[in-house]
Protein backbone atom coordinates (compact mmCIF):
# COMPACT_ATOMS: atom_id res chain seq x y z
CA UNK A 1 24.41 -53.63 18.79
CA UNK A 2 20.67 -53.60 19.01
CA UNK A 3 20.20 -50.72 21.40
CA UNK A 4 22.77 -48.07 19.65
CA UNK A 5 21.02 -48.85 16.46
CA UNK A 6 18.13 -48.84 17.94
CA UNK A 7 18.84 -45.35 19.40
CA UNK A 8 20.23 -43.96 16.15
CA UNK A 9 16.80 -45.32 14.43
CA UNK A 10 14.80 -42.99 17.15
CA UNK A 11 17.07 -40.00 16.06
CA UNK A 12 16.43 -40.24 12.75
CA UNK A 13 12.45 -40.22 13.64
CA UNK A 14 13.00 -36.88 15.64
CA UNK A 15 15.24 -35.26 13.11
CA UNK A 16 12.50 -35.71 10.72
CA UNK A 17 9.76 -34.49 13.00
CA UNK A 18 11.45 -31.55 13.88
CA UNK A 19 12.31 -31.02 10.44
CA UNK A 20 8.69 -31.38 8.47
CA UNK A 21 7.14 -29.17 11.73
CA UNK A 22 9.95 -26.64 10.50
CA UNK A 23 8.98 -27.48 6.75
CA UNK A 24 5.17 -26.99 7.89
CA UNK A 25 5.68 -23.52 8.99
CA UNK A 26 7.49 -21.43 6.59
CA UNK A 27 6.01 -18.37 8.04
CA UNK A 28 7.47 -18.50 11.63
CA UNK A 29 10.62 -16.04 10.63
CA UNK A 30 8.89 -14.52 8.05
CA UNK A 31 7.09 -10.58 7.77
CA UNK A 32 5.54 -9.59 4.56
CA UNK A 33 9.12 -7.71 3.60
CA UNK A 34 10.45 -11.13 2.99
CA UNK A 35 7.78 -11.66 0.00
CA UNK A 36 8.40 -8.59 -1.75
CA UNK A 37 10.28 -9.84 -5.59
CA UNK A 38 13.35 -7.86 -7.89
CA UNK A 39 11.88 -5.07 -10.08
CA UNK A 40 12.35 -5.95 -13.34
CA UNK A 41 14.58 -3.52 -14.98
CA UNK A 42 13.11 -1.26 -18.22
CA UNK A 43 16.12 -0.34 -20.12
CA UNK A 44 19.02 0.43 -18.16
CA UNK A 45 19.54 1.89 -14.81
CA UNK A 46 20.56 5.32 -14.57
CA UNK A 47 23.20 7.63 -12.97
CA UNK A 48 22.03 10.60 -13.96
CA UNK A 49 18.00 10.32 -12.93
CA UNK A 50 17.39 13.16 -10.29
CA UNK A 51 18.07 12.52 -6.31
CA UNK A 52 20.14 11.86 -4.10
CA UNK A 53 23.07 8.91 -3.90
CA UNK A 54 20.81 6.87 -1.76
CA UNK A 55 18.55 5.73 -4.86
CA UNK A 56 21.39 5.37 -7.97
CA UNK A 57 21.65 4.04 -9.86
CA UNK A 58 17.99 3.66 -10.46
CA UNK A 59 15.21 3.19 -12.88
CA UNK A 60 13.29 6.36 -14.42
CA UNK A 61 10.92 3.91 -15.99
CA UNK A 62 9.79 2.17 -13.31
CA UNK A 63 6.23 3.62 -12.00
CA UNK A 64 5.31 7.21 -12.52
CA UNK A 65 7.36 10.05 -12.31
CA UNK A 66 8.61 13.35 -13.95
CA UNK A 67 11.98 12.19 -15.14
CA UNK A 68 13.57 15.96 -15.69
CA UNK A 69 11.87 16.86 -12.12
CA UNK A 70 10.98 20.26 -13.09
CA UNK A 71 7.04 19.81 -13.38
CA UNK A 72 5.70 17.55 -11.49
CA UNK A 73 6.16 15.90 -8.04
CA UNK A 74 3.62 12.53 -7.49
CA UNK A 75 2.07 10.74 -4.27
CA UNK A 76 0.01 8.44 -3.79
CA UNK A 77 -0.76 5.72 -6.50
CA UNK A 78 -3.22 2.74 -7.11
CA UNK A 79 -3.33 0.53 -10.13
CA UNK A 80 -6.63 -1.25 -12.19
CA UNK A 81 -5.56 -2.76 -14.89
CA UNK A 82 -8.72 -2.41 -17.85
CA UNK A 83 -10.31 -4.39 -20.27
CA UNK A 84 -8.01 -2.79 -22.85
CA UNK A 85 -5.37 -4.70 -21.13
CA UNK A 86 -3.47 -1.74 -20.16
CA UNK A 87 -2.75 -0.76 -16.29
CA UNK A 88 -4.39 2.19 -15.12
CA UNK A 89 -2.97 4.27 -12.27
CA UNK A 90 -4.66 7.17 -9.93
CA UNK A 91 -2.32 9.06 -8.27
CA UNK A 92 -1.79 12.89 -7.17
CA UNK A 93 0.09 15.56 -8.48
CA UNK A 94 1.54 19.10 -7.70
CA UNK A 95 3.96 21.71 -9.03
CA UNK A 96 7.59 20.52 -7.99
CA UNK A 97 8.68 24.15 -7.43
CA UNK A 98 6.58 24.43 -4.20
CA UNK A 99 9.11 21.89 -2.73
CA UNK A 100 7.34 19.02 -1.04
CA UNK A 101 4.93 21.05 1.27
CA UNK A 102 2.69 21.78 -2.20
CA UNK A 103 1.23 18.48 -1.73
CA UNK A 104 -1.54 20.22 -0.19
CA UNK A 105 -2.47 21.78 -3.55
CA UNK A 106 -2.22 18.48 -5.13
CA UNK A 107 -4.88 17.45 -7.76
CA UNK A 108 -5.93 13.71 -9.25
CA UNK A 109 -4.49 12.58 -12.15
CA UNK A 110 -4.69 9.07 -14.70
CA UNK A 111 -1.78 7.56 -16.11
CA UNK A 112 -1.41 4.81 -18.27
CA UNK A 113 1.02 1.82 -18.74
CA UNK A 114 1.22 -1.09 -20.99
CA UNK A 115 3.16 -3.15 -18.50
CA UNK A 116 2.60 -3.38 -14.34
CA UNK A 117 5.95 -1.75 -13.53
CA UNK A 118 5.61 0.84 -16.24
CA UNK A 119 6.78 3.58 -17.36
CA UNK A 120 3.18 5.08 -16.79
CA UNK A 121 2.20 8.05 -19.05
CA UNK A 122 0.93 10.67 -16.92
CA UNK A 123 -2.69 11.24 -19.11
CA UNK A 124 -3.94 14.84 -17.03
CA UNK A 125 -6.21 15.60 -14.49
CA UNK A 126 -9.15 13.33 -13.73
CA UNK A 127 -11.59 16.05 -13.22
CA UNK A 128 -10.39 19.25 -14.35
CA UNK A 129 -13.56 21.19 -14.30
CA UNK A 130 -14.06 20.54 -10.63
CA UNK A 131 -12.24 22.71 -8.37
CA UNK A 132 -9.30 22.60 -11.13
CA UNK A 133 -8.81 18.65 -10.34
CA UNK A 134 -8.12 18.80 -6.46
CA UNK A 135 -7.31 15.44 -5.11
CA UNK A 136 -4.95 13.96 -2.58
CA UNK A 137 -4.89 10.58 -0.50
CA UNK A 138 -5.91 9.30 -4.41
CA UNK A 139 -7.19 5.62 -4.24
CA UNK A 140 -9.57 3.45 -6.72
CA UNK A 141 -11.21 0.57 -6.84
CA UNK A 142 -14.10 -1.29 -9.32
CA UNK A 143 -17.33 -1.38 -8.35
CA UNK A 144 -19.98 -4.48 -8.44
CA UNK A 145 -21.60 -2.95 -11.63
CA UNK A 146 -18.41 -3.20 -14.05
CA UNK A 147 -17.79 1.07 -13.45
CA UNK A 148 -14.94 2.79 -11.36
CA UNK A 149 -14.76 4.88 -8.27
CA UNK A 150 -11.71 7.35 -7.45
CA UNK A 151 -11.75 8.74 -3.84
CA UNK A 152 -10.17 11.27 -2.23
CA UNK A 153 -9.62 12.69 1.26
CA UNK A 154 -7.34 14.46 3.54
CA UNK A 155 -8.17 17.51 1.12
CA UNK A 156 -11.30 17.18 0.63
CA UNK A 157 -14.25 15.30 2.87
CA UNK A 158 -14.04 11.97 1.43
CA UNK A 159 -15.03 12.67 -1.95
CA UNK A 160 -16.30 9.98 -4.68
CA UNK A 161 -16.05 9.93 -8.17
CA UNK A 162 -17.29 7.54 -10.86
CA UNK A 163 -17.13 6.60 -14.65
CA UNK A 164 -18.03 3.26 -16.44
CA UNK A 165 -14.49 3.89 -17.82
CA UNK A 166 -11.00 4.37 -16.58
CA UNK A 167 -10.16 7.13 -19.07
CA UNK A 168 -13.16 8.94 -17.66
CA UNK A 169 -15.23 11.52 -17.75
CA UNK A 170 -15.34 11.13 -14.17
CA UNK A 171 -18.45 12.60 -12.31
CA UNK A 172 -18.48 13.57 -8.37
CA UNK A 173 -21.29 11.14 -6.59
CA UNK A 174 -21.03 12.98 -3.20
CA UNK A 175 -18.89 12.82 -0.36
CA UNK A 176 -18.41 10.15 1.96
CA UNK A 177 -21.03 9.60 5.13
CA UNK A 178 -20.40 8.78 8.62
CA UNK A 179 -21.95 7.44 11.58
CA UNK A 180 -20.14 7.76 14.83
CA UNK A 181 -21.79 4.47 15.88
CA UNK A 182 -21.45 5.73 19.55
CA UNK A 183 -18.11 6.10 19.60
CA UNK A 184 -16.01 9.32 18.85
CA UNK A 185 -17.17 11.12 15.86
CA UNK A 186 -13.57 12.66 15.26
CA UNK A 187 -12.11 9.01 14.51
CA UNK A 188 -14.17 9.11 11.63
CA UNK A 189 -12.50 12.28 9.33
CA UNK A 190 -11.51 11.04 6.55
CA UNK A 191 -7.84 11.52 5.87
CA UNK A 192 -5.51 8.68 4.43
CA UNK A 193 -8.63 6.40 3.38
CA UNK A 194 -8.58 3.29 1.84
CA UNK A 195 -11.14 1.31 0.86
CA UNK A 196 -12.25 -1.74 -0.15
CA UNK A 197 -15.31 -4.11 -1.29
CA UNK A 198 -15.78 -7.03 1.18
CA UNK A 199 -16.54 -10.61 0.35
CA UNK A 200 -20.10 -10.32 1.71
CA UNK A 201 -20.60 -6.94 -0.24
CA UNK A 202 -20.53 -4.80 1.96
CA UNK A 203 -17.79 -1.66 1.65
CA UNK A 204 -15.27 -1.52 4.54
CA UNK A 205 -12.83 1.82 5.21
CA UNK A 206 -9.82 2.23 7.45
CA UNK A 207 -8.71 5.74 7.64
CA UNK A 208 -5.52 7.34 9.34
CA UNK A 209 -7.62 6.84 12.36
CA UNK A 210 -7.19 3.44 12.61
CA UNK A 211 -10.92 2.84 13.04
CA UNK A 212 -12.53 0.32 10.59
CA UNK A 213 -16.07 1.63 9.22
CA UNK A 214 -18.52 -0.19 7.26
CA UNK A 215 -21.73 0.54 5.07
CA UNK A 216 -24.49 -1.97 4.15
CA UNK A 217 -25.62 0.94 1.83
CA UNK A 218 -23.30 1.68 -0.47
CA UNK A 219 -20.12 3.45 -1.52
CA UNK A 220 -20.97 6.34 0.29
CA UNK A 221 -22.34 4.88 3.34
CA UNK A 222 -23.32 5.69 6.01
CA UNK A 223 -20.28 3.79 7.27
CA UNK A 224 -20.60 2.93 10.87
CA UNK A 225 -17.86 2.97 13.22
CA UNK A 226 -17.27 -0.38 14.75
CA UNK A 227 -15.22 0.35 17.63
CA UNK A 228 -11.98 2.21 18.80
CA UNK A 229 -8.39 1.69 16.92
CA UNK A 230 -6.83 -1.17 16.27
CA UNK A 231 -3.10 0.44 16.25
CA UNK A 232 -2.61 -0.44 20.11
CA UNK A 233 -1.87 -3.70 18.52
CA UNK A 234 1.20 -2.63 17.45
CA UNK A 235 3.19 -1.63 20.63
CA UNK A 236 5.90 0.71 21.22
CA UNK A 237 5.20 3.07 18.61
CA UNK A 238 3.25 6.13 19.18
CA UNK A 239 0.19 5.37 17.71
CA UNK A 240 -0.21 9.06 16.69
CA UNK A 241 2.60 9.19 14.24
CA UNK A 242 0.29 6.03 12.06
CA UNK A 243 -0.73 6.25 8.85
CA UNK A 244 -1.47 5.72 5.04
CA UNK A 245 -3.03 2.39 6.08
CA UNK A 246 -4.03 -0.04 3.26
CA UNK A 247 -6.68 -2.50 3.41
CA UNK A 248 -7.22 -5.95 1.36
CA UNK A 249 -8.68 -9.29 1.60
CA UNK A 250 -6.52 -12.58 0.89
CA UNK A 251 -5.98 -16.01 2.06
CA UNK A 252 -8.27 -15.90 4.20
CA UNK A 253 -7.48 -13.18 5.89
CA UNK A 254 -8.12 -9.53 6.05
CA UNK A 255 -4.62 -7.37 6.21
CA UNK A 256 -3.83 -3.94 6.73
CA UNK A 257 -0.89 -2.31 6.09
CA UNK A 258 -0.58 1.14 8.62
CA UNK A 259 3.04 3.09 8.17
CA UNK A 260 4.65 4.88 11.34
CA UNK A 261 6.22 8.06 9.41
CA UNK A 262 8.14 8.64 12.91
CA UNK A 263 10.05 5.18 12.58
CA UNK A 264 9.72 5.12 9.10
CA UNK A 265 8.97 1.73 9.44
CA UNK A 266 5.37 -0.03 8.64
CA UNK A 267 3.88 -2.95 10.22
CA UNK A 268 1.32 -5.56 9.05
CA UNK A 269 -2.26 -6.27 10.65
CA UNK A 270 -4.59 -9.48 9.82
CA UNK A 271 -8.11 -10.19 10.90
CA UNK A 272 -10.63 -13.02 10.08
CA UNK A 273 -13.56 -10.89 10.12
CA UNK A 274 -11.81 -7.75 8.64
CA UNK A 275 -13.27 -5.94 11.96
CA UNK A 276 -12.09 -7.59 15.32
CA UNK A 277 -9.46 -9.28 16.86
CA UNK A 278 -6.05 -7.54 15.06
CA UNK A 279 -3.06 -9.41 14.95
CA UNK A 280 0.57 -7.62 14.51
CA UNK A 281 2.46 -10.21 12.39
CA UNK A 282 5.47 -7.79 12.51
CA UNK A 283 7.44 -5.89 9.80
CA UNK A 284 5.83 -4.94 6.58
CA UNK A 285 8.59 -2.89 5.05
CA UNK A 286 11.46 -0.57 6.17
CA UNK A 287 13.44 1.50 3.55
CA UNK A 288 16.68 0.76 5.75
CA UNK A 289 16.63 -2.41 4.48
CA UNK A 290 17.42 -4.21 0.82
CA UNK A 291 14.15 -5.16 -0.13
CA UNK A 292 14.06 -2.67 -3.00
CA UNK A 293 16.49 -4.12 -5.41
CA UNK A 294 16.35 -4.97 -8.88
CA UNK A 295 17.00 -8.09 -11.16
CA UNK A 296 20.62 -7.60 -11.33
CA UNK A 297 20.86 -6.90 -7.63
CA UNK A 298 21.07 -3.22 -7.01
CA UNK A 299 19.41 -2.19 -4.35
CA UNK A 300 18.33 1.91 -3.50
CA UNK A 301 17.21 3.38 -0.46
CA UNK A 302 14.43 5.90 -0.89
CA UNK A 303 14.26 8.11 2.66
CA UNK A 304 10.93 7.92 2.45
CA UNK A 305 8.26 5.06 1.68
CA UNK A 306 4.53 5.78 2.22
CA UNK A 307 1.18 5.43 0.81
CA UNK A 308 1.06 1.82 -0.07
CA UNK A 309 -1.29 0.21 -2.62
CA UNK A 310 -1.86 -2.96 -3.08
CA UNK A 311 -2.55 -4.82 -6.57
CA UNK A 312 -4.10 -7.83 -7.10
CA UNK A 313 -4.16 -10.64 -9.33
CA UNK A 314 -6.50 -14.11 -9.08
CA UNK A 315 -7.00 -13.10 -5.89
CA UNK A 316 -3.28 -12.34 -4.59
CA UNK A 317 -1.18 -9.55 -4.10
CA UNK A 318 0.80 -9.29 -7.47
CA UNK A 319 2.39 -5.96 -6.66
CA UNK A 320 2.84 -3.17 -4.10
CA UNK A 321 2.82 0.99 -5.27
CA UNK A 322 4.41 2.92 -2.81
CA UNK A 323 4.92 7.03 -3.42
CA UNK A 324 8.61 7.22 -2.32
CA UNK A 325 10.81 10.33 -1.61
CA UNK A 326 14.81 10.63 -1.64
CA UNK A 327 15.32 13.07 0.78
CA UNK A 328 13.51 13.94 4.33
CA UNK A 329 10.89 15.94 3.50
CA UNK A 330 11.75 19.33 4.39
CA UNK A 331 14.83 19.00 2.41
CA UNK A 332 12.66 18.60 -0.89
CA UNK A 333 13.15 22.24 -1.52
CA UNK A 334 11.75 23.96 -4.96
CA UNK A 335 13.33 23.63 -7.83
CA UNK A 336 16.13 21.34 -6.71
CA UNK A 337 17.31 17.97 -7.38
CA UNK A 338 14.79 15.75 -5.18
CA UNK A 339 11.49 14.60 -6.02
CA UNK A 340 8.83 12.36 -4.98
CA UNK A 341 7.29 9.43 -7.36
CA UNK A 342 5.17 5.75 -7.06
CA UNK A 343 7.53 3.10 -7.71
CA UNK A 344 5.81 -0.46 -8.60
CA UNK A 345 7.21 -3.28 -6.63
CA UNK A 346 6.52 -7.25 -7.64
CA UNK A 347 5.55 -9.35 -4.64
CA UNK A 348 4.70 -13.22 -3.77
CA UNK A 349 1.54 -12.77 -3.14
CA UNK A 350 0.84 -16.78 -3.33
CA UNK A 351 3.43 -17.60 -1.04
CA UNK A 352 2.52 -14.56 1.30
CA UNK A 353 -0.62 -15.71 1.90
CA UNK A 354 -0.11 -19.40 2.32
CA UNK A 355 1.95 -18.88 4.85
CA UNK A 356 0.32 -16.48 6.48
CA UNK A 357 -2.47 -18.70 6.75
CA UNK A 358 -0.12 -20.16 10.04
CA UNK A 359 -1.68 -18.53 13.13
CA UNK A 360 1.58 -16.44 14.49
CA UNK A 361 2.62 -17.51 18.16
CA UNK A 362 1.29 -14.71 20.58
CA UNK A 363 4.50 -14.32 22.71
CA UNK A 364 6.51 -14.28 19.62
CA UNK A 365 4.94 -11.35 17.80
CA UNK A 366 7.25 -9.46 15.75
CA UNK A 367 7.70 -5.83 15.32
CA UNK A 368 7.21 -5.02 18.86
């Protein structure tokens, strides 16, 4: 009897093992879609909100939007919540009955919330007396000093604006400076920037480019190139079709966020150093999927999901803002039923990054 108990004994030893190894790395099946939470629900969802079946019901009152549809269509989106305790959003705006192709006429604009999800009161233009608002690729962050910057791009060459509060008057510091570094100058435009303040102070921007720039000197730079694009770390997607990348430090870890508008698919990047050495660690979201659903379980499928933001609480991501569309873009005619709008999205930000923290396998990588 003593070797088949003997035997079972060893069993139970390997079962174990294998089973606290498994325990020990809860991110080996895991993307960052997996982390995203249920939207809390404001009210009720509704039937009769504008677009198409895809996203109904759904909730009006989550993020910003123009619930009747016949003002306003919004992009972009990025949240900083005040010292009044309120969350303050800077997003982009333009006149719905130019269809979706107005965007590039789109201006800046402040809304307001008194909860993360919203509904977020659309409060005007953020500079109205300069060049009638004009803003797109809207982003924000707070700088070391206690004030706020609001940058722009894609319409405009990178420009910065600052207040020492987030209901403004905002004032235009310049426009963004860059040094090619010796590489190529044209990987430095600035279209689809984010930005964001580095541990060791310095400022750090990743554009549509896919070419991480940094300044010593300030918010508007001169940011030096560091090297060529770190999208070729994400194979089998043309690297052209890449964009709205977003850019934060947690756990560790520097991530980006870059979305492939082709695929309509986006893909997460980590670094130590925030400059070298990209890792794919696979899926970041996909709007075929389910993970848009609310506390009770419903679930809508927005055609299009771009522009994330990222916001951040005690250090972790708290919640993602995405600007989301219901139909393919050129069937977001004027004056119709379909819209764009930022949705807020809860996330496990905690959990995200501890597990993260697990160095991915290299011939495992997913997303490829």
């Amino acid at each position: 009897m003593s070797t088949p108990m003997s035997s079972l004994k060893t069993l139970i030893k390997l079962f174990a093992a294998v089973s606290a190894l498994a325990a020990s790395s809860p991110a080996a099946d895991k993307t960052l879609i997996d982390y995203f939470l249920p939207m809390p629900i404001h009210g009720q969802l509704s039937k009769d909100a504008w677009g198409a079946p895809n996203v109904l019901p759904r909730d009006p009152q989550n993020g910003l939007e123009d619930t009747t549809i016949k003002q306003w269509c919004y992009w972009d989106g990025k949240i900083i919540k005040g010292t009044d305790g309120k969350y303050h959003m800077f997003a982009s705006r333009w006149d719905q009955a130019r269809g979706h192709n107005g965007w590039g006429g789109s201006a800046a604009v402040h809304a307001v919330s008194d909860n993360l999800t919203g509904p977020y009161i659309d409060k005007g233009l953020c500079w109205p007396d300069n060049q009638g608002g004009k803003g797109h690729n809207v982003t924000a962050l707070t700088l070391p000093d206690g004030s706020y910057a609001v940058v722009v791009s894609e319409t405009r060459p990178g420009d910065v604006f600052v207040s020492n509060s987030l209901d403004g008057p905002w004032k235009q510091l310049g426009s963004i400076q860059v040094d090619a570094n010796g590489f190529d100058a044209r990987d430095g435009r600035m279209s689809n920037v984010a930005m964001m303040i580095r541990p060791d102070g310095r400022y750090e921007i990743v554009a549509r480019s896919g070419v991480i720039m940094i300044s010593a000197d300030g918010i508007l730079g001169p940011y030096k190139l560091q090297g060529h694009s770190i999208y070729p770390g994400i194979p089998d997607l043309p690297t052209r079709n890449l964009e709205d990348p977003v850019i934060w430090y947690s756990g560790g870890l520097y991530h980006i966020v870059v979305n492939c508008w082709s695929d309509r698919k986006a893909f997460l990047l980590t670094s130590v150093d925030g400059i070298t050495n990209w890792t794919n660690r696979g899926l970041a979201y996909d709007p075929t999927t389910d993970y848009l659903r609310y506390t009770d379980g419903t679930v809508n499928h927005w055609n299009n999901i771009e522009r994330p933001g990222v916001y951040m609480e005690n250090g972790h991501v708290t919640a993602f803002t995405f600007a989301v569309l219901d139909v393919p873009k050129a069937q977001e005619l004027p004056n119709d039923n379909h819209g764009s709008k930022v949705i807020v999205v809860p996330f496990d930000g905690v959990a995200f990054d501890r597990d993260m923290a697990t160095p991915p396998k290299p011939a495992a990588q997913k997303g490829n």
